[in-house]
C-alpha atoms as a PDB file:
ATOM      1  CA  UNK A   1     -12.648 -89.018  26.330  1.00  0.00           C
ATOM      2  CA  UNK A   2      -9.942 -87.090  24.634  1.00  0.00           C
ATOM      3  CA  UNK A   3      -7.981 -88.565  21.522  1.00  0.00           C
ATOM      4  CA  UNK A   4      -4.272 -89.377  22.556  1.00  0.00           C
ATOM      5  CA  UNK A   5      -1.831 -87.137  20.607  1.00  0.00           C
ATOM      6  CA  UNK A   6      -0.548 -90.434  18.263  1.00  0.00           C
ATOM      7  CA  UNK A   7      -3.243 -92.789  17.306  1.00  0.00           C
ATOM      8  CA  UNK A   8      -3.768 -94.822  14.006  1.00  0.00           C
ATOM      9  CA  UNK A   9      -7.207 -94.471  12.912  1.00  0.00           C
ATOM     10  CA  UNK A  10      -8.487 -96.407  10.029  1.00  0.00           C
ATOM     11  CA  UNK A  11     -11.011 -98.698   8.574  1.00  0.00           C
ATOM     12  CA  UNK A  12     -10.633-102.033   9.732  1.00  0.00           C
ATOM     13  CA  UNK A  13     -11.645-105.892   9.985  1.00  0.00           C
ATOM     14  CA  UNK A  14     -10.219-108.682  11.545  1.00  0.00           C
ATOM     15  CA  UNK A  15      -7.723-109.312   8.662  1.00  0.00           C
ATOM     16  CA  UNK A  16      -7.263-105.912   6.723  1.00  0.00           C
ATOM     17  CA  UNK A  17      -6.962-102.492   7.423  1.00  0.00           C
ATOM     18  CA  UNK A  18      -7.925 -99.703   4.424  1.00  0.00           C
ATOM     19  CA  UNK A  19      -4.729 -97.027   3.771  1.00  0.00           C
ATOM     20  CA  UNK A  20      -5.873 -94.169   0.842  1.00  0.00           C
ATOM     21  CA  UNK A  21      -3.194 -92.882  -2.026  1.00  0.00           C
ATOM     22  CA  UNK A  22      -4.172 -90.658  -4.649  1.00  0.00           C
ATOM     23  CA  UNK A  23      -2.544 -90.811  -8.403  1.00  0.00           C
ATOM     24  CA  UNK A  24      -3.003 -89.429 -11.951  1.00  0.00           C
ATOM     25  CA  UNK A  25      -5.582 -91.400 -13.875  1.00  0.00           C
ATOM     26  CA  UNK A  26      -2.851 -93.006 -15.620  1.00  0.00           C
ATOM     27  CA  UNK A  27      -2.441 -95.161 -12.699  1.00  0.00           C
ATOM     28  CA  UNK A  28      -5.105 -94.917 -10.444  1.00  0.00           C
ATOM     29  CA  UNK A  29      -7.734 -96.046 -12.779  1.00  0.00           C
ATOM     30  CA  UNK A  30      -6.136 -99.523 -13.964  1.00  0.00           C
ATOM     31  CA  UNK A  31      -5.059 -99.974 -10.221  1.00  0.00           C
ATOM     32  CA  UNK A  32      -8.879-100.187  -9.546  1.00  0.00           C
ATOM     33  CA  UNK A  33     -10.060-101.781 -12.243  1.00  0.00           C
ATOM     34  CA  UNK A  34      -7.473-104.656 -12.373  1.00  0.00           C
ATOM     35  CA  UNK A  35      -6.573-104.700  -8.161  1.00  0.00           C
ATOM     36  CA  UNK A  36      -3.034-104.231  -8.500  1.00  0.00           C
ATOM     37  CA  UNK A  37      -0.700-101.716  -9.692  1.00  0.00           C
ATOM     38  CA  UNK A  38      -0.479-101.664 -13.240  1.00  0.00           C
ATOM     39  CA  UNK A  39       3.384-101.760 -14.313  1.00  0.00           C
ATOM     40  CA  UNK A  40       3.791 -97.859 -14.641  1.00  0.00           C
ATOM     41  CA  UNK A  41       3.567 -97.792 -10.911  1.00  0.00           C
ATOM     42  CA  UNK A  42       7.662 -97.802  -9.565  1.00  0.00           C
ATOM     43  CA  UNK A  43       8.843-100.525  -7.197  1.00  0.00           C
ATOM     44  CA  UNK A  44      11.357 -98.721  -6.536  1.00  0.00           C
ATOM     45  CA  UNK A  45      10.454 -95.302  -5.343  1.00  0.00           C
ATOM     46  CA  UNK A  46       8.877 -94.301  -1.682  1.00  0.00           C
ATOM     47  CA  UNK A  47       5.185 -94.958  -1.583  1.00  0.00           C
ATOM     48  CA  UNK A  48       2.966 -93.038   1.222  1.00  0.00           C
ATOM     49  CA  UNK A  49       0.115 -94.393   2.889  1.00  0.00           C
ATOM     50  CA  UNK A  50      -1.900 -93.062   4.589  1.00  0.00           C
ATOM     51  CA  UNK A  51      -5.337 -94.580   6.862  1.00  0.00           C
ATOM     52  CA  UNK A  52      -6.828 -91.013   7.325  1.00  0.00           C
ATOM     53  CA  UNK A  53      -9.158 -90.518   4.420  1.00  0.00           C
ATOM     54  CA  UNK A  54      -9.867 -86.714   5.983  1.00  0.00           C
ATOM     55  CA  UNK A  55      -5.770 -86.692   5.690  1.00  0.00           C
ATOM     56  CA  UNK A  56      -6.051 -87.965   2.215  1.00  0.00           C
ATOM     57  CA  UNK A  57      -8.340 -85.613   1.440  1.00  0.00           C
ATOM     58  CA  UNK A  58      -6.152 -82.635   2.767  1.00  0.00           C
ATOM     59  CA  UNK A  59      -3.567 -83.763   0.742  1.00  0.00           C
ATOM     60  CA  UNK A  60      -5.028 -84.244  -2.359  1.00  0.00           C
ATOM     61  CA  UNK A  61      -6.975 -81.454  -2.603  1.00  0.00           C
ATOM     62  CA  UNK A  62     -10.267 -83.968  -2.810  1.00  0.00           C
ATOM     63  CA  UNK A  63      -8.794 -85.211  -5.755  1.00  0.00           C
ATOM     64  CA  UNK A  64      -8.259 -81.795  -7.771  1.00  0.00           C
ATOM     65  CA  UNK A  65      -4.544 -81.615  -7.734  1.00  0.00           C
ATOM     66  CA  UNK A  66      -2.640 -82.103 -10.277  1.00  0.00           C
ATOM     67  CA  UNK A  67      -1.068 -86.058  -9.613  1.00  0.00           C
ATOM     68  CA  UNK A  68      -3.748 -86.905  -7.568  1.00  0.00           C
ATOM     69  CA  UNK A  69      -6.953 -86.724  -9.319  1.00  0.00           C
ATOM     70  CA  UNK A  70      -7.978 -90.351  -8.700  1.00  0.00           C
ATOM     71  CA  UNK A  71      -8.195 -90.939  -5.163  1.00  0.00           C
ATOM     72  CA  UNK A  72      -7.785 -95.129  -4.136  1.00  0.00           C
ATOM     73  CA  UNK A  73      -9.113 -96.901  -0.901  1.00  0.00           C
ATOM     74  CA  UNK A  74      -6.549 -99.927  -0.393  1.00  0.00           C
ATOM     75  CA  UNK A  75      -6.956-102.645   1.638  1.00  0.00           C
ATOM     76  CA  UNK A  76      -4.278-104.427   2.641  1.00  0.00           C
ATOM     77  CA  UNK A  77      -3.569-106.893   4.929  1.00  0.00           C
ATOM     78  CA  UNK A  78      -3.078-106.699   8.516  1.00  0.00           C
ATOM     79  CA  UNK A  79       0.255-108.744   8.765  1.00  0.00           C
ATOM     80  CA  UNK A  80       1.770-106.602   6.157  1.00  0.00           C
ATOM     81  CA  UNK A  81       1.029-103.082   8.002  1.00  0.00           C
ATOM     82  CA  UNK A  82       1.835-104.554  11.146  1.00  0.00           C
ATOM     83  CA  UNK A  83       5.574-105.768   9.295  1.00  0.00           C
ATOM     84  CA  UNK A  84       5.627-102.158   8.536  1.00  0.00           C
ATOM     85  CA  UNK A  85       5.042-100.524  11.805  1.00  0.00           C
ATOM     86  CA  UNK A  86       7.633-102.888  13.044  1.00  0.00           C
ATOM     87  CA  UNK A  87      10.352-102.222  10.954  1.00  0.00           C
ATOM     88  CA  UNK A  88       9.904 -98.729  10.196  1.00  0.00           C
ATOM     89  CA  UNK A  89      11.673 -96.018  11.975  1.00  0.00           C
ATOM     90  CA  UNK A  90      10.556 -92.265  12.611  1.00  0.00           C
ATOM     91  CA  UNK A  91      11.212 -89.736   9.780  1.00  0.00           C
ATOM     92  CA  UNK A  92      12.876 -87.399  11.892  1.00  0.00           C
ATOM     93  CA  UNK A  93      14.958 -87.347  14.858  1.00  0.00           C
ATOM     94  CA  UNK A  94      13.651 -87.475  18.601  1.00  0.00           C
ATOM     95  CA  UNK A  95      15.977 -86.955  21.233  1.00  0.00           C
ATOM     96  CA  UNK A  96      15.117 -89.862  23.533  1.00  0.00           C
ATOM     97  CA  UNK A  97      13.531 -92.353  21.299  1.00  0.00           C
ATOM     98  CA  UNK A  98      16.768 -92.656  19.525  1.00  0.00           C
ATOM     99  CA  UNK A  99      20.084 -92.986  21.426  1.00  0.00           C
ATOM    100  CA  UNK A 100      21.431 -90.176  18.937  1.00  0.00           C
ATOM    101  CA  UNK A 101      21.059 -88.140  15.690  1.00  0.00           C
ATOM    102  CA  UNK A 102      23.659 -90.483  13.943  1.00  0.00           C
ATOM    103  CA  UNK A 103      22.183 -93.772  15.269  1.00  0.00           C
ATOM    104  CA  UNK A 104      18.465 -92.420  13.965  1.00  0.00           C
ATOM    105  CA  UNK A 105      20.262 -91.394  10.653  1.00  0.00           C
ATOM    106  CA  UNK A 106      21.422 -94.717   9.840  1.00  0.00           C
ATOM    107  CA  UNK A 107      18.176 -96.863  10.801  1.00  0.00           C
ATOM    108  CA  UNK A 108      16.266 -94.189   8.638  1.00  0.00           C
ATOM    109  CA  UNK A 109      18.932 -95.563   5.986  1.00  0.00           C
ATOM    110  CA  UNK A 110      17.921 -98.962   5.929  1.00  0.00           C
ATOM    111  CA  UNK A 111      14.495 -99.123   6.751  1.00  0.00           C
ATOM    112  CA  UNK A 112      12.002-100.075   4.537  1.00  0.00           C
ATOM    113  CA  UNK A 113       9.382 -98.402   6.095  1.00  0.00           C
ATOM    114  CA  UNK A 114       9.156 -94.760   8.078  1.00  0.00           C
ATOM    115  CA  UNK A 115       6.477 -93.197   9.850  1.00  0.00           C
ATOM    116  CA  UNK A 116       5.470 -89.248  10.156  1.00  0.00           C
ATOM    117  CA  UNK A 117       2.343 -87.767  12.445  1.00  0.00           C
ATOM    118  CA  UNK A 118       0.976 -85.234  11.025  1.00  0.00           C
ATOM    119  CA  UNK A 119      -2.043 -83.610  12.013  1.00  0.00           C
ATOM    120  CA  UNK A 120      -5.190 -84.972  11.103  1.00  0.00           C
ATOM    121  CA  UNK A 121      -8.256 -83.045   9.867  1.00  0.00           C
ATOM    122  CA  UNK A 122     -11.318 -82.318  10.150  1.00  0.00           C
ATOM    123  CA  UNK A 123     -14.291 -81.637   7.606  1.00  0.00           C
ATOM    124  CA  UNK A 124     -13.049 -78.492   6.639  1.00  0.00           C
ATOM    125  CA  UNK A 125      -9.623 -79.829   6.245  1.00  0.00           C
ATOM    126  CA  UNK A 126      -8.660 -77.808   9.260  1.00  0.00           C
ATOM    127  CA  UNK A 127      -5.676 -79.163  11.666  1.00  0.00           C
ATOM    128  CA  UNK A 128      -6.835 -80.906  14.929  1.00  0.00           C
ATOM    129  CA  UNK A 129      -5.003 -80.861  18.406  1.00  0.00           C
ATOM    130  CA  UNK A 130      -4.122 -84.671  17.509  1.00  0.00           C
ATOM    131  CA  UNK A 131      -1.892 -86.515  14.577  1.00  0.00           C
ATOM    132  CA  UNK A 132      -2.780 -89.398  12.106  1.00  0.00           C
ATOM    133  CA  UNK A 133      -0.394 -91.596  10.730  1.00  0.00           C
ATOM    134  CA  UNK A 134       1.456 -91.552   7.404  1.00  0.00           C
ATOM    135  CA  UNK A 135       3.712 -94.905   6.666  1.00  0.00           C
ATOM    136  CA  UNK A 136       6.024 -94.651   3.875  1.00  0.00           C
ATOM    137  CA  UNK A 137       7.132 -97.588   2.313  1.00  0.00           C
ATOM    138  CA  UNK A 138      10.684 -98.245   0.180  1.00  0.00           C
ATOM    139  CA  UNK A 139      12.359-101.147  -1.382  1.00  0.00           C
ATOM    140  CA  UNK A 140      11.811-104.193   0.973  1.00  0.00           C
ATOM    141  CA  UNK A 141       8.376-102.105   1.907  1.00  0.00           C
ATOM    142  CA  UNK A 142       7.109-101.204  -0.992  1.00  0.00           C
ATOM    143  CA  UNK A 143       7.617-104.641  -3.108  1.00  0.00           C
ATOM    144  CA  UNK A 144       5.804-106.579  -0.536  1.00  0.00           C
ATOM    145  CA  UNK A 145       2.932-103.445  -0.458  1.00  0.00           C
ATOM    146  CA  UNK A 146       2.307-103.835  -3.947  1.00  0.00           C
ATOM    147  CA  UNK A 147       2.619-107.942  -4.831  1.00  0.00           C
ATOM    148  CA  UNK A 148       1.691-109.154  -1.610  1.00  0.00           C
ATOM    149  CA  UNK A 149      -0.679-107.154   0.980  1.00  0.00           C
ATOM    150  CA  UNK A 150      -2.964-105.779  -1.293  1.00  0.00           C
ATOM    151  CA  UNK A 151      -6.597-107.699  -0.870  1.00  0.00           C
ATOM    152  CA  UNK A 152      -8.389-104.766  -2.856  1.00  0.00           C
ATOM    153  CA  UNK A 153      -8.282-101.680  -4.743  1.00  0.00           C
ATOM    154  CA  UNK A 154     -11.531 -99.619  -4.817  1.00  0.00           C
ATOM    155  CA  UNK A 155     -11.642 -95.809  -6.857  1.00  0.00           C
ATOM    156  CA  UNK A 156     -12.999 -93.325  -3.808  1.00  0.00           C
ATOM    157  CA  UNK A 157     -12.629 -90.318  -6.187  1.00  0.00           C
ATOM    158  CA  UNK A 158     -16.383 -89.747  -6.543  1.00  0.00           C
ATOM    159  CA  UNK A 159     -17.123 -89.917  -3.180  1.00  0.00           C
ATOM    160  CA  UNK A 160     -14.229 -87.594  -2.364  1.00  0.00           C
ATOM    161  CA  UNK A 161     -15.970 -85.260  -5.068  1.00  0.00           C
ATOM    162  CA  UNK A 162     -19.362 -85.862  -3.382  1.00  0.00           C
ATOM    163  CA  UNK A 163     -18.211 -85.190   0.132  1.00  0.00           C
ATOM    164  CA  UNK A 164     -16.076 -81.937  -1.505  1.00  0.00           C
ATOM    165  CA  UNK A 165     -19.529 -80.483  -3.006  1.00  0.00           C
ATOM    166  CA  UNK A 166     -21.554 -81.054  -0.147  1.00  0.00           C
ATOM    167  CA  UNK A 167     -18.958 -79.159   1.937  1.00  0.00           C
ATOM    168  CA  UNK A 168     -18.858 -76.275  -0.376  1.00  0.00           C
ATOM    169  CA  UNK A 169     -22.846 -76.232  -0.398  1.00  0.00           C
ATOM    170  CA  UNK A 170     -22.187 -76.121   3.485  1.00  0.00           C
ATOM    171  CA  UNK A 171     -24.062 -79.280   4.289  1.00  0.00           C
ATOM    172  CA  UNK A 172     -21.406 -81.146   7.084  1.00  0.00           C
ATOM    173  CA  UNK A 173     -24.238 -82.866   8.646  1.00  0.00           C
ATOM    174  CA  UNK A 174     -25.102 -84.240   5.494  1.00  0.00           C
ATOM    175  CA  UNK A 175     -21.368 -84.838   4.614  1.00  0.00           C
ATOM    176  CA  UNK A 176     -19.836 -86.984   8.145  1.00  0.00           C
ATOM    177  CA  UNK A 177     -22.621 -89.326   7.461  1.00  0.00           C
ATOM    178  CA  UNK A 178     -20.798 -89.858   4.232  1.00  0.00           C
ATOM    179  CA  UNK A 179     -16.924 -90.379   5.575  1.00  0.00           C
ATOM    180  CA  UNK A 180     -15.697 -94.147   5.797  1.00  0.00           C
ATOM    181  CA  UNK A 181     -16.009 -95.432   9.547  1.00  0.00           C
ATOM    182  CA  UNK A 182     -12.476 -94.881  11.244  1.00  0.00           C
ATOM    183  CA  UNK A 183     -11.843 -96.284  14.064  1.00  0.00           C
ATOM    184  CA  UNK A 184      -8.744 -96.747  16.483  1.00  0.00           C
ATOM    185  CA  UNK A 185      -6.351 -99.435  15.346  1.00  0.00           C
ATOM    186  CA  UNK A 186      -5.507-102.191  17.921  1.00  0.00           C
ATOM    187  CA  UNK A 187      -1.609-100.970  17.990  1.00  0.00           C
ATOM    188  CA  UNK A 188       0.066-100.999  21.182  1.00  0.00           C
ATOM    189  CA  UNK A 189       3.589-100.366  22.363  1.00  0.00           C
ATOM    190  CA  UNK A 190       5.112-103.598  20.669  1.00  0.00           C
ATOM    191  CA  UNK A 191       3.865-102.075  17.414  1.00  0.00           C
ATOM    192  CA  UNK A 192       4.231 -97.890  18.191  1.00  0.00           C
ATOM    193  CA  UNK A 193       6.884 -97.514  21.495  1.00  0.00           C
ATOM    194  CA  UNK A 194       9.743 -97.323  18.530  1.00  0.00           C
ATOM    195  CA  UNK A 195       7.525 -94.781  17.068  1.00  0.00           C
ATOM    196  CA  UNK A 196       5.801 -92.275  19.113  1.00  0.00           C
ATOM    197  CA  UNK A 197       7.873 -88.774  19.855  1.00  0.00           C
END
Protein backbone atom coordinates (compact mmCIF):
# COMPACT_ATOMS: atom_id res chain seq x y z
CA UNK A 1 0.00 0.00 0.00
CA UNK A 2 1.63 3.30 -0.62
CA UNK A 3 2.38 5.83 2.33
CA UNK A 4 0.03 8.97 2.03
CA UNK A 5 2.11 12.13 1.35
CA UNK A 6 1.37 13.56 5.27
CA UNK A 7 1.40 10.94 7.90
CA UNK A 8 2.68 11.08 11.59
CA UNK A 9 4.71 8.16 12.27
CA UNK A 10 5.98 7.48 15.68
CA UNK A 11 6.35 5.17 18.56
CA UNK A 12 3.33 4.77 20.37
CA UNK A 13 1.04 3.23 23.27
CA UNK A 14 -2.25 3.78 24.33
CA UNK A 15 -1.29 6.87 26.45
CA UNK A 16 2.09 8.29 25.01
CA UNK A 17 3.63 8.84 21.91
CA UNK A 18 7.82 9.12 21.72
CA UNK A 19 9.01 12.70 19.83
CA UNK A 20 13.25 12.80 19.56
CA UNK A 21 15.33 16.31 20.18
CA UNK A 22 18.91 16.40 20.19
CA UNK A 23 21.05 18.96 22.56
CA UNK A 24 24.61 19.69 23.77
CA UNK A 25 25.55 17.50 26.70
CA UNK A 26 25.00 20.37 28.84
CA UNK A 27 21.42 19.67 28.62
CA UNK A 28 20.73 16.55 27.21
CA UNK A 29 22.50 14.54 29.76
CA UNK A 30 20.72 15.92 33.07
CA UNK A 31 17.41 15.86 30.97
CA UNK A 32 17.92 12.01 31.00
CA UNK A 33 19.23 11.41 34.02
CA UNK A 34 16.77 13.53 36.12
CA UNK A 35 13.43 13.22 33.43
CA UNK A 36 12.91 16.74 33.01
CA UNK A 37 14.65 19.63 31.65
CA UNK A 38 17.19 20.83 33.83
CA UNK A 39 16.76 24.79 34.29
CA UNK A 40 19.30 25.78 31.46
CA UNK A 41 16.71 24.55 29.07
CA UNK A 42 14.51 28.07 27.92
CA UNK A 43 10.75 28.18 28.43
CA UNK A 44 10.65 30.63 26.43
CA UNK A 45 12.18 29.90 23.11
CA UNK A 46 10.62 27.52 20.15
CA UNK A 47 11.23 23.89 20.87
CA UNK A 48 11.05 21.26 17.78
CA UNK A 49 9.85 17.91 17.99
CA UNK A 50 10.04 15.69 16.04
CA UNK A 51 8.47 11.59 16.04
CA UNK A 52 10.80 10.52 13.10
CA UNK A 53 13.90 9.17 14.73
CA UNK A 54 15.35 8.57 10.87
CA UNK A 55 14.36 12.55 10.72
CA UNK A 56 16.17 13.07 13.92
CA UNK A 57 18.87 11.42 12.77
CA UNK A 58 19.11 13.53 9.47
CA UNK A 59 19.11 16.40 11.42
CA UNK A 60 21.49 15.80 13.86
CA UNK A 61 23.98 14.39 12.01
CA UNK A 62 23.55 10.98 14.33
CA UNK A 63 24.47 13.03 17.04
CA UNK A 64 27.90 14.55 15.64
CA UNK A 65 26.88 18.10 15.19
CA UNK A 66 27.85 20.55 17.03
CA UNK A 67 24.44 21.34 19.55
CA UNK A 68 23.23 18.11 19.11
CA UNK A 69 25.56 15.56 20.32
CA UNK A 70 23.16 13.93 22.80
CA UNK A 71 20.30 12.67 21.04
CA UNK A 72 16.82 12.23 23.59
CA UNK A 73 13.77 9.83 23.02
CA UNK A 74 10.76 11.73 24.84
CA UNK A 75 7.72 10.42 25.68
CA UNK A 76 5.09 12.46 26.22
CA UNK A 77 1.69 12.18 26.62
CA UNK A 78 -0.94 11.68 24.17
CA UNK A 79 -3.38 14.51 25.34
CA UNK A 80 -0.61 16.96 25.22
CA UNK A 81 0.47 16.21 21.39
CA UNK A 82 -2.96 15.92 20.48
CA UNK A 83 -3.49 19.82 22.31
CA UNK A 84 -0.71 20.56 20.00
CA UNK A 85 -1.89 19.32 16.72
CA UNK A 86 -5.02 21.13 17.56
CA UNK A 87 -3.90 24.39 18.16
CA UNK A 88 -1.05 24.63 15.98
CA UNK A 89 -1.17 26.18 12.63
CA UNK A 90 1.03 25.44 9.42
CA UNK A 91 4.46 27.19 9.21
CA UNK A 92 3.89 28.50 5.94
CA UNK A 93 1.16 29.67 3.87
CA UNK A 94 -1.24 27.37 1.70
CA UNK A 95 -3.52 28.93 -0.53
CA UNK A 96 -6.74 27.09 0.32
CA UNK A 97 -6.20 25.87 3.77
CA UNK A 98 -6.06 29.40 4.88
CA UNK A 99 -8.63 31.99 3.69
CA UNK A 100 -5.48 34.33 2.99
CA UNK A 101 -1.75 35.14 3.50
CA UNK A 102 -2.71 37.79 6.21
CA UNK A 103 -5.28 35.58 8.02
CA UNK A 104 -2.39 32.58 8.08
CA UNK A 105 0.11 35.34 9.25
CA UNK A 106 -1.71 36.23 12.24
CA UNK A 107 -2.78 32.59 13.53
CA UNK A 108 1.02 31.72 12.98
CA UNK A 109 1.29 34.81 15.51
CA UNK A 110 -0.48 33.41 18.25
CA UNK A 111 -0.16 29.90 18.11
CA UNK A 112 1.59 28.01 20.43
CA UNK A 113 2.28 25.31 18.36
CA UNK A 114 3.18 25.03 14.31
CA UNK A 115 3.66 22.20 12.19
CA UNK A 116 6.20 21.68 9.03
CA UNK A 117 6.39 18.27 6.67
CA UNK A 118 9.40 17.70 5.72
CA UNK A 119 10.59 14.76 4.07
CA UNK A 120 11.34 11.84 5.93
CA UNK A 121 14.34 9.52 5.46
CA UNK A 122 15.50 6.62 4.95
CA UNK A 123 18.64 4.58 6.26
CA UNK A 124 20.93 6.45 4.35
CA UNK A 125 19.37 9.64 5.37
CA UNK A 126 18.16 9.99 1.83
CA UNK A 127 14.69 11.99 1.13
CA UNK A 128 11.58 9.76 0.50
CA UNK A 129 8.55 10.55 -1.87
CA UNK A 130 6.57 11.13 1.57
CA UNK A 131 6.88 13.81 4.68
CA UNK A 132 7.14 13.27 8.53
CA UNK A 133 6.06 15.63 10.92
CA UNK A 134 7.95 18.31 12.84
CA UNK A 135 5.73 20.22 15.73
CA UNK A 136 7.22 23.22 17.12
CA UNK A 137 6.20 24.32 20.29
CA UNK A 138 6.28 28.20 21.88
CA UNK A 139 5.11 29.84 24.97
CA UNK A 140 1.67 28.27 25.88
CA UNK A 141 3.31 25.02 23.94
CA UNK A 142 6.35 24.73 25.17
CA UNK A 143 5.59 25.34 29.12
CA UNK A 144 3.06 22.65 29.13
CA UNK A 145 5.81 20.31 26.88
CA UNK A 146 8.28 20.63 29.43
CA UNK A 147 6.27 20.62 33.13
CA UNK A 148 3.46 18.69 32.10
CA UNK A 149 3.53 15.98 29.10
CA UNK A 150 6.71 14.62 29.65
CA UNK A 151 6.28 10.79 31.14
CA UNK A 152 10.08 10.02 30.26
CA UNK A 153 13.34 11.05 29.07
CA UNK A 154 15.64 8.25 27.77
CA UNK A 155 19.52 9.21 26.13
CA UNK A 156 19.26 7.41 22.39
CA UNK A 157 22.74 8.82 21.54
CA UNK A 158 24.47 5.42 21.61
CA UNK A 159 22.15 3.76 19.67
CA UNK A 160 22.14 6.60 17.15
CA UNK A 161 26.07 6.00 17.19
CA UNK A 162 25.48 2.23 16.84
CA UNK A 163 23.01 2.44 14.02
CA UNK A 164 25.59 5.36 12.38
CA UNK A 165 28.60 2.68 12.47
CA UNK A 166 26.78 -0.11 11.25
CA UNK A 167 25.68 2.03 8.28
CA UNK A 168 29.12 3.15 7.51
CA UNK A 169 30.34 -0.64 7.79
CA UNK A 170 27.40 -1.07 5.20
CA UNK A 171 25.41 -3.49 7.27
CA UNK A 172 21.44 -1.98 6.75
CA UNK A 173 20.08 -5.34 7.30
CA UNK A 174 21.76 -5.47 10.42
CA UNK A 175 20.92 -1.75 11.15
CA UNK A 176 16.57 -1.55 10.46
CA UNK A 177 16.44 -4.33 12.91
CA UNK A 178 17.90 -1.77 15.22
CA UNK A 179 15.46 1.48 14.48
CA UNK A 180 12.59 2.08 17.16
CA UNK A 181 9.16 0.58 15.80
CA UNK A 182 7.23 3.55 14.04
CA UNK A 183 4.13 3.19 13.29
CA UNK A 184 1.17 5.41 11.89
CA UNK A 185 -0.39 7.64 14.50
CA UNK A 186 -4.22 7.37 14.94
CA UNK A 187 -4.67 11.22 13.66
CA UNK A 188 -7.50 11.93 11.53
CA UNK A 189 -9.01 15.05 10.03
CA UNK A 190 -10.24 16.53 13.48
CA UNK A 191 -6.57 16.45 14.46
CA UNK A 192 -4.63 17.14 10.71
CA UNK A 193 -7.58 18.80 8.13
CA UNK A 194 -6.16 22.37 9.64
CA UNK A 195 -2.86 20.99 8.77
CA UNK A 196 -2.27 19.12 5.68
CA UNK A 197 -1.25 21.35 2.35
Amino acid sequence: MEEPKHRIRAVHTASTVTVYQAYTPEIGLPAARRGRFPTAWKRDRMTWVKPSFLWMMYRCGWGTKEGQETVLAIEIIREGFEWALRHACLSHYERGLHPDRDAWKRQLKYAPARVQWDPERDLRLQPLPYRSLQLGLSDEGARQYADEWIVAITDVTPLAREIHTLMRNDEPDTAVRLLPEERPYPAGDELLAHLRP
